[in-house]
C-alpha atoms as a PDB file:
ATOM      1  CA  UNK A   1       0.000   0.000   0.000  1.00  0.00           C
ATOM      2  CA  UNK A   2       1.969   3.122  -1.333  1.00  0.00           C
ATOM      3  CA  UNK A   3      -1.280   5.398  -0.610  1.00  0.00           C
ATOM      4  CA  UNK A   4      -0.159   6.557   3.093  1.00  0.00           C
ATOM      5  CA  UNK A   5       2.606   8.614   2.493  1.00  0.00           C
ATOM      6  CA  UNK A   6       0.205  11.066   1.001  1.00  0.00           C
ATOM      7  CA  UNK A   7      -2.186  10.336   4.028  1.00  0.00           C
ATOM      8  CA  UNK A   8       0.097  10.719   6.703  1.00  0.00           C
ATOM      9  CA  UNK A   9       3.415  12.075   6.163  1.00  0.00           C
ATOM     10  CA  UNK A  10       2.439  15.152   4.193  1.00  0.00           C
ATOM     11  CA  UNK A  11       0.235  16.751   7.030  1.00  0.00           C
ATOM     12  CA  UNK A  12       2.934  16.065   9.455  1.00  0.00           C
ATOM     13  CA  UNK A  13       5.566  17.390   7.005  1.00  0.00           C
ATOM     14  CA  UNK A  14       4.282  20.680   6.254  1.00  0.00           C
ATOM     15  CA  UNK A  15       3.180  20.829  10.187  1.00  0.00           C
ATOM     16  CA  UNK A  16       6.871  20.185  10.902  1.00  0.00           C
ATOM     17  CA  UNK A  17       7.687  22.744   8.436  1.00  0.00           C
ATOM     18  CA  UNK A  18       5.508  25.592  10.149  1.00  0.00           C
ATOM     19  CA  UNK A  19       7.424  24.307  13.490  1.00  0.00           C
ATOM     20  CA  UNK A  20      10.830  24.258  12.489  1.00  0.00           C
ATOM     21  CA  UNK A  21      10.294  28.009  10.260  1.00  0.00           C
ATOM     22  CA  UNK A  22       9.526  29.111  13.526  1.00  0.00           C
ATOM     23  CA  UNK A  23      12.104  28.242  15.287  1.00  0.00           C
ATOM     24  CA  UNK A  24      14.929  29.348  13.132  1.00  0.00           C
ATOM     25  CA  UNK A  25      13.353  32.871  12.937  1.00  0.00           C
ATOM     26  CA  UNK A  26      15.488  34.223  15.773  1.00  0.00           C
ATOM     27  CA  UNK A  27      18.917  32.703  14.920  1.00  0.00           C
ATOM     28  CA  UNK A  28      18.215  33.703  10.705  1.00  0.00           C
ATOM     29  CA  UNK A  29      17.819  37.025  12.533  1.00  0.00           C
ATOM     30  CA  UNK A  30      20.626  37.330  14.770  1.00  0.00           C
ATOM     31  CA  UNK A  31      22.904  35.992  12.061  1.00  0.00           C
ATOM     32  CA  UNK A  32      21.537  37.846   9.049  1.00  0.00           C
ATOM     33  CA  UNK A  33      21.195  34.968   6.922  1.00  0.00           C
ATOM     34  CA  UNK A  34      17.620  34.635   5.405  1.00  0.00           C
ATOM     35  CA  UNK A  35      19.123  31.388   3.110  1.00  0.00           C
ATOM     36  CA  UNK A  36      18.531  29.296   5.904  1.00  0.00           C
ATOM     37  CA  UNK A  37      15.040  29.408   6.262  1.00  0.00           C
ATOM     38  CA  UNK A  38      14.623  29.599   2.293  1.00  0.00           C
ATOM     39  CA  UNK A  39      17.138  26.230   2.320  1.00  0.00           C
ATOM     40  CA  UNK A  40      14.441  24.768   5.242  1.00  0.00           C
ATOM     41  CA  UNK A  41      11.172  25.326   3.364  1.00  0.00           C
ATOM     42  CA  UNK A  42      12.675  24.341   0.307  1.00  0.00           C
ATOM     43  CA  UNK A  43      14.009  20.930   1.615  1.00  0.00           C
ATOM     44  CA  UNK A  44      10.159  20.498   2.845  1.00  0.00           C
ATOM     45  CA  UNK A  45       9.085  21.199  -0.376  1.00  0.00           C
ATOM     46  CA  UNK A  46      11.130  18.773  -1.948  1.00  0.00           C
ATOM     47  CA  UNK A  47       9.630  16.181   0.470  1.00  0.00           C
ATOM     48  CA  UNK A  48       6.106  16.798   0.101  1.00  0.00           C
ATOM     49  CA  UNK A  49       6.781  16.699  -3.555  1.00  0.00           C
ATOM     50  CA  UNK A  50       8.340  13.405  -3.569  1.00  0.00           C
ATOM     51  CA  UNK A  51       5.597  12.193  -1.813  1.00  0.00           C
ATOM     52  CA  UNK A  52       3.185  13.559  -3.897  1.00  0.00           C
ATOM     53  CA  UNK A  53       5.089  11.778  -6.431  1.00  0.00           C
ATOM     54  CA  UNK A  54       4.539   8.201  -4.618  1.00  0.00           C
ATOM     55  CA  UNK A  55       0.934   9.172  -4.308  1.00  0.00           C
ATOM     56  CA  UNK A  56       0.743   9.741  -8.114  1.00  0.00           C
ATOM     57  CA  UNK A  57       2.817   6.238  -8.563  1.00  0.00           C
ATOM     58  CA  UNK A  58       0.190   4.600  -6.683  1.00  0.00           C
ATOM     59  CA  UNK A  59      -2.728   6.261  -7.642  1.00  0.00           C
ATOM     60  CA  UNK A  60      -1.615   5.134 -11.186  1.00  0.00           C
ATOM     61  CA  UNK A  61      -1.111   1.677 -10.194  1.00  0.00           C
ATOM     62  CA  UNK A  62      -4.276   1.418  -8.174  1.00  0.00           C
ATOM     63  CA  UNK A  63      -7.004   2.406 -11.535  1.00  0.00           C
ATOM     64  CA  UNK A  64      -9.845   4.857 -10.042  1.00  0.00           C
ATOM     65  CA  UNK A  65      -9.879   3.673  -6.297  1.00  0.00           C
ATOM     66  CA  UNK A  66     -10.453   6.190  -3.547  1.00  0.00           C
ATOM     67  CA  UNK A  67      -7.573   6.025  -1.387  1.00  0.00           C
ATOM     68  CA  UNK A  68      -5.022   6.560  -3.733  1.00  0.00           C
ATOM     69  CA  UNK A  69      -6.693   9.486  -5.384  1.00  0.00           C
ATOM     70  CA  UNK A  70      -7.616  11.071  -1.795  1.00  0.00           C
ATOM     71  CA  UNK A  71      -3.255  10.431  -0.986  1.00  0.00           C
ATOM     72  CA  UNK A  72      -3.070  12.558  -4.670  1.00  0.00           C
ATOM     73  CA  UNK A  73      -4.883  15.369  -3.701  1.00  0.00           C
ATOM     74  CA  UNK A  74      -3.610  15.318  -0.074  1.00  0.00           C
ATOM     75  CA  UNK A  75       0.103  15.102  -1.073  1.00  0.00           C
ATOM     76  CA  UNK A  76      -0.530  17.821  -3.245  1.00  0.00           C
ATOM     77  CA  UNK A  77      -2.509  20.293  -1.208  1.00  0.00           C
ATOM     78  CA  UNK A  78       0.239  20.296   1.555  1.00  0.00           C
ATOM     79  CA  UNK A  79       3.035  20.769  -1.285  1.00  0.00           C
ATOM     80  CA  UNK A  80       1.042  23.963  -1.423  1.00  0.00           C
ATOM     81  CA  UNK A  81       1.101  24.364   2.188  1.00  0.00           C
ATOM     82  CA  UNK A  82       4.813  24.631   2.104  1.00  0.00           C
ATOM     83  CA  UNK A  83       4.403  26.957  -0.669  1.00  0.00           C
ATOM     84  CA  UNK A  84       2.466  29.541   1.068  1.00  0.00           C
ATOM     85  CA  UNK A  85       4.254  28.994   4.501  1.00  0.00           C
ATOM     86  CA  UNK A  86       7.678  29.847   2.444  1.00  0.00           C
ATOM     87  CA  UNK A  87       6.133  33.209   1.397  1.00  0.00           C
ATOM     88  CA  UNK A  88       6.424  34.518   5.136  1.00  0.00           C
ATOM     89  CA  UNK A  89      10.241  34.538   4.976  1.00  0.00           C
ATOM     90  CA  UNK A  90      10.472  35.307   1.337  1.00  0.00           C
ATOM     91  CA  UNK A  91       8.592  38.710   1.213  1.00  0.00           C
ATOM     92  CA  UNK A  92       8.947  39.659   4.816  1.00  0.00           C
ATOM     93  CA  UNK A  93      12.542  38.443   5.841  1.00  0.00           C
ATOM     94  CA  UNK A  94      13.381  36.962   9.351  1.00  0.00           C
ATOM     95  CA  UNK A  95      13.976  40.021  11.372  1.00  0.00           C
ATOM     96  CA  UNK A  96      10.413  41.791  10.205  1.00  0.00           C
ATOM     97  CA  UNK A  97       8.286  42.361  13.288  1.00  0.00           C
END
């Protein structure tokens, strides 16, 4: 069954995202380098993708059943979590308060 990465690890990916943003705020602040949280939300990214990817893989394998189309769309609505929680840092920079 290749239809719970999309299920399960997405959500708690671009949760761990929001989480982890957060807490590099202060040191991308005190160091002035905004890269790293562009480098963290991007590495997210990538991982939501892939397993949107896997979702897709299975979804093709699987011919029109629910679960893997419901992984699909799941996978790819928290890729574009990610998105918009990497547009915080990327128009407002880490030391805007």
């Amino acid at each position: 069954m290749r239809a719970w990465p999309g299920l399960v690890l997405a959500p708690v990916l671009a949760l761990a995202n929001l989480y982890v943003l957060y807490a590099l705020v202060p040191a991308a602040c005190t160091l002035g380098k905004a890269w790293i949280l562009h480098a963290t939300a991007a590495l997210f990214l990538l991982l939501t993708l892939a397993i949107t990817a896997i979702s897709w893989q299975a979804f093709r394998a699987a011919r029109a059943e629910l679960l893997p189309l419901v992984s699909l769309w799941s996978g790819a609505f928290f890729s574009l979590v990610v998105v918009a929680q990497w547009a915080a840092p990327l128009f407002l920079g880490p030391c805007a308060h």
